[in-house]
C-alpha atoms as a PDB file:
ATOM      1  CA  UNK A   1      24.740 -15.776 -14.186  1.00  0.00           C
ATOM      2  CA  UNK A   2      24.993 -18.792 -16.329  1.00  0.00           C
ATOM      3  CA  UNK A   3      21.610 -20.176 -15.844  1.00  0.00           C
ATOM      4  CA  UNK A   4      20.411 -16.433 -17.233  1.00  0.00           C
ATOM      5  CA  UNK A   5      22.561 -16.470 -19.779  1.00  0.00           C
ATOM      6  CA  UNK A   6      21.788 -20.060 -21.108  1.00  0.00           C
ATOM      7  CA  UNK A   7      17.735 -18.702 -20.224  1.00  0.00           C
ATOM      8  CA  UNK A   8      17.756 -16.686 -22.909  1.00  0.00           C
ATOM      9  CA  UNK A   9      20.454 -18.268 -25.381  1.00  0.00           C
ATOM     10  CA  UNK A  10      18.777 -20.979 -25.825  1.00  0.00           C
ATOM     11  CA  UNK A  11      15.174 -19.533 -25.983  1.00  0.00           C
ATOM     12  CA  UNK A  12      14.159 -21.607 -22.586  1.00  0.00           C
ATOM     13  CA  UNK A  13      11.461 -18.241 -21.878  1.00  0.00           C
ATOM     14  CA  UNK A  14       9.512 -19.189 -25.086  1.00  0.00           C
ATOM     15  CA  UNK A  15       8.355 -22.618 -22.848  1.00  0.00           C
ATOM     16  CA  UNK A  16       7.147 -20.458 -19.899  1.00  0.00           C
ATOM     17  CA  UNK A  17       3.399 -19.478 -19.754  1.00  0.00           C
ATOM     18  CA  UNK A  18       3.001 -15.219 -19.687  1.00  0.00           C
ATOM     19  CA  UNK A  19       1.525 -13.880 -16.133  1.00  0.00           C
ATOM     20  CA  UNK A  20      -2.184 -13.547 -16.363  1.00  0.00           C
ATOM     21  CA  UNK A  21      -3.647 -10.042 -16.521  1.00  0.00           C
ATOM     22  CA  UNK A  22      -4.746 -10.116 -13.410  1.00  0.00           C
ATOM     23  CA  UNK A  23      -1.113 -10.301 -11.800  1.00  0.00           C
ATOM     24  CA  UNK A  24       0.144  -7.681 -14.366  1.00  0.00           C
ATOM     25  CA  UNK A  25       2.110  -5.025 -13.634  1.00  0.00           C
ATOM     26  CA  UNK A  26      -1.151  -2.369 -14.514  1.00  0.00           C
ATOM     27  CA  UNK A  27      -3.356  -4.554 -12.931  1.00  0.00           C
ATOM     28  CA  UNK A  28      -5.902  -3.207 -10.197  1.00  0.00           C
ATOM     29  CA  UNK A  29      -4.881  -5.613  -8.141  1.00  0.00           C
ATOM     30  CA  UNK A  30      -0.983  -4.463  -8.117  1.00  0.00           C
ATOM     31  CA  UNK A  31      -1.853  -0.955  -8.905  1.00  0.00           C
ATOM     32  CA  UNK A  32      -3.427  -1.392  -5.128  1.00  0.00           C
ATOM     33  CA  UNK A  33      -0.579  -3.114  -3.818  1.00  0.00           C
ATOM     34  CA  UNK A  34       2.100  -0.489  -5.027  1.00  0.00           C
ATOM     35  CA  UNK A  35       0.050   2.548  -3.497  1.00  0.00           C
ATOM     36  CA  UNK A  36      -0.433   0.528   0.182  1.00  0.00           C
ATOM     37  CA  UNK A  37       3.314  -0.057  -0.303  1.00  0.00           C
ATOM     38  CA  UNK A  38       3.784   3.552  -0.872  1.00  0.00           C
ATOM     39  CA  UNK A  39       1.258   4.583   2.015  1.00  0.00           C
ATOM     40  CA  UNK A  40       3.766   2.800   4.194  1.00  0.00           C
ATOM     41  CA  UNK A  41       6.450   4.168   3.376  1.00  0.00           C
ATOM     42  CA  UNK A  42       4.799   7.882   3.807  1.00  0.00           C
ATOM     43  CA  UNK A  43       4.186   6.479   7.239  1.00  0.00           C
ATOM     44  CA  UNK A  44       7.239   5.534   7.890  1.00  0.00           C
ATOM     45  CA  UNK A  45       8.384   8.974   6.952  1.00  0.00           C
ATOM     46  CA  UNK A  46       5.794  10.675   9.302  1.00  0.00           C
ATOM     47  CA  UNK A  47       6.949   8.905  12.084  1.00  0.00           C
ATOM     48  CA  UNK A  48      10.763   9.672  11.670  1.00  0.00           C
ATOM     49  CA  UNK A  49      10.004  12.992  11.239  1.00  0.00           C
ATOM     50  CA  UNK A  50       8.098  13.547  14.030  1.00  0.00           C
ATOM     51  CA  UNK A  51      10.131  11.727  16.304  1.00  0.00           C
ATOM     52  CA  UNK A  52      13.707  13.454  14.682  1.00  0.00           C
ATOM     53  CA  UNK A  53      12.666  16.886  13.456  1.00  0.00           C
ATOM     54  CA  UNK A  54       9.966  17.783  16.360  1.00  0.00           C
ATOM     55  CA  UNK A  55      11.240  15.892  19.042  1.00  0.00           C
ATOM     56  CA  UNK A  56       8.096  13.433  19.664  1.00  0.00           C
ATOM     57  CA  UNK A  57       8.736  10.596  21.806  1.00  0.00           C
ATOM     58  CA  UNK A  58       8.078   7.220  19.879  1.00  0.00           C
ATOM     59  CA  UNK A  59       5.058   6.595  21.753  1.00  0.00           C
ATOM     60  CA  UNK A  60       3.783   9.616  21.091  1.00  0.00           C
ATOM     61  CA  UNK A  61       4.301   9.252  17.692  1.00  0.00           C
ATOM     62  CA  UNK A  62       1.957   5.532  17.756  1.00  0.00           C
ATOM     63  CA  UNK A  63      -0.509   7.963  19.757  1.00  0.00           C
ATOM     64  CA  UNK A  64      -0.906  10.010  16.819  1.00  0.00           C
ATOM     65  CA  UNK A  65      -1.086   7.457  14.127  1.00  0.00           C
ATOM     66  CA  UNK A  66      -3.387   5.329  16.998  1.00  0.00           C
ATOM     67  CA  UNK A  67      -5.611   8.393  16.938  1.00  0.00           C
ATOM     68  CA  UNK A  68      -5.457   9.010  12.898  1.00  0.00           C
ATOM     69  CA  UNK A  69      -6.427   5.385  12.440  1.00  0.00           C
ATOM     70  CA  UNK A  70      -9.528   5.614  15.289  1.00  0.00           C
ATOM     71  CA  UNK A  71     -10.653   8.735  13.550  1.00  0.00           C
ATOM     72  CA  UNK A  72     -10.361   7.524   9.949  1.00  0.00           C
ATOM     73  CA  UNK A  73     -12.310   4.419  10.844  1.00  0.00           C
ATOM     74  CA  UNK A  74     -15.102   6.765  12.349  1.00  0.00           C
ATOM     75  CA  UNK A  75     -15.588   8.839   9.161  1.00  0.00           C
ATOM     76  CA  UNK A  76     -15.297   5.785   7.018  1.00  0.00           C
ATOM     77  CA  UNK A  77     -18.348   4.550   9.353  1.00  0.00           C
ATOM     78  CA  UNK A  78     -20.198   7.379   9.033  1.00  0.00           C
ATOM     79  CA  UNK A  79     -20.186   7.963   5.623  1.00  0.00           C
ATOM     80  CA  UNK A  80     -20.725   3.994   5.302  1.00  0.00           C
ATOM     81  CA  UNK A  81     -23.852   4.584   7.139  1.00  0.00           C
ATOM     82  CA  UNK A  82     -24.820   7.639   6.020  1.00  0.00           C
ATOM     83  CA  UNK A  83     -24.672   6.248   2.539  1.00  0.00           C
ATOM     84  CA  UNK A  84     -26.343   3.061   3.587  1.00  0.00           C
ATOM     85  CA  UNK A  85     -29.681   4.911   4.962  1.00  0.00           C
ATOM     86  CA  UNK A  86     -29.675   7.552   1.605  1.00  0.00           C
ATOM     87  CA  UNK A  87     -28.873  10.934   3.948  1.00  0.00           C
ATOM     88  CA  UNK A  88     -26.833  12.689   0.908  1.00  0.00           C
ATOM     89  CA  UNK A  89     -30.785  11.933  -1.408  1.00  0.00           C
END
């Protein structure tokens, strides 16, 4: 508490370099890191529910995300490739 206090008594922040934009709060960067942070979390409450409120063993509940994540990866494909070779033109 001290160190904090004699931090900014005696103007010791005025010597430290400001973060660069690209670390910024608003940055893309941590704009991307807050929402996958967030994604987790909505995960995490996914899999309690489903494993408290319905009842779904835990391994069922890894099935289901399992499957989510197979079948998200084959639509991101698909539209990858469809996008690649100009199907939507």
């Amino acid at each position: 508490k001290a160190d904090f206090i004699n931090f900014i008594s005696e103007r010791e922040w005025k010597s430290i370099e400001p973060v660069s934009s690209w670390f910024g709060p608003s940055s893309f960067l941590m704009s991307s890191m807050s929402a996958l942070f967030q994604f987790s979390m909505w995960i995490r409450h996914c899999h309690g529910y489903l494993t408290e409120s319905v009842g779904m063993p835990v391994w069922g509940s890894y099935a289901v995300f399992a499957l989510a994540t197979l079948g998200s990866a084959l639509i991101l494909g698909l539209v990858s490739e469809a996008l690649e070779t100009n199907w939507f033109v």
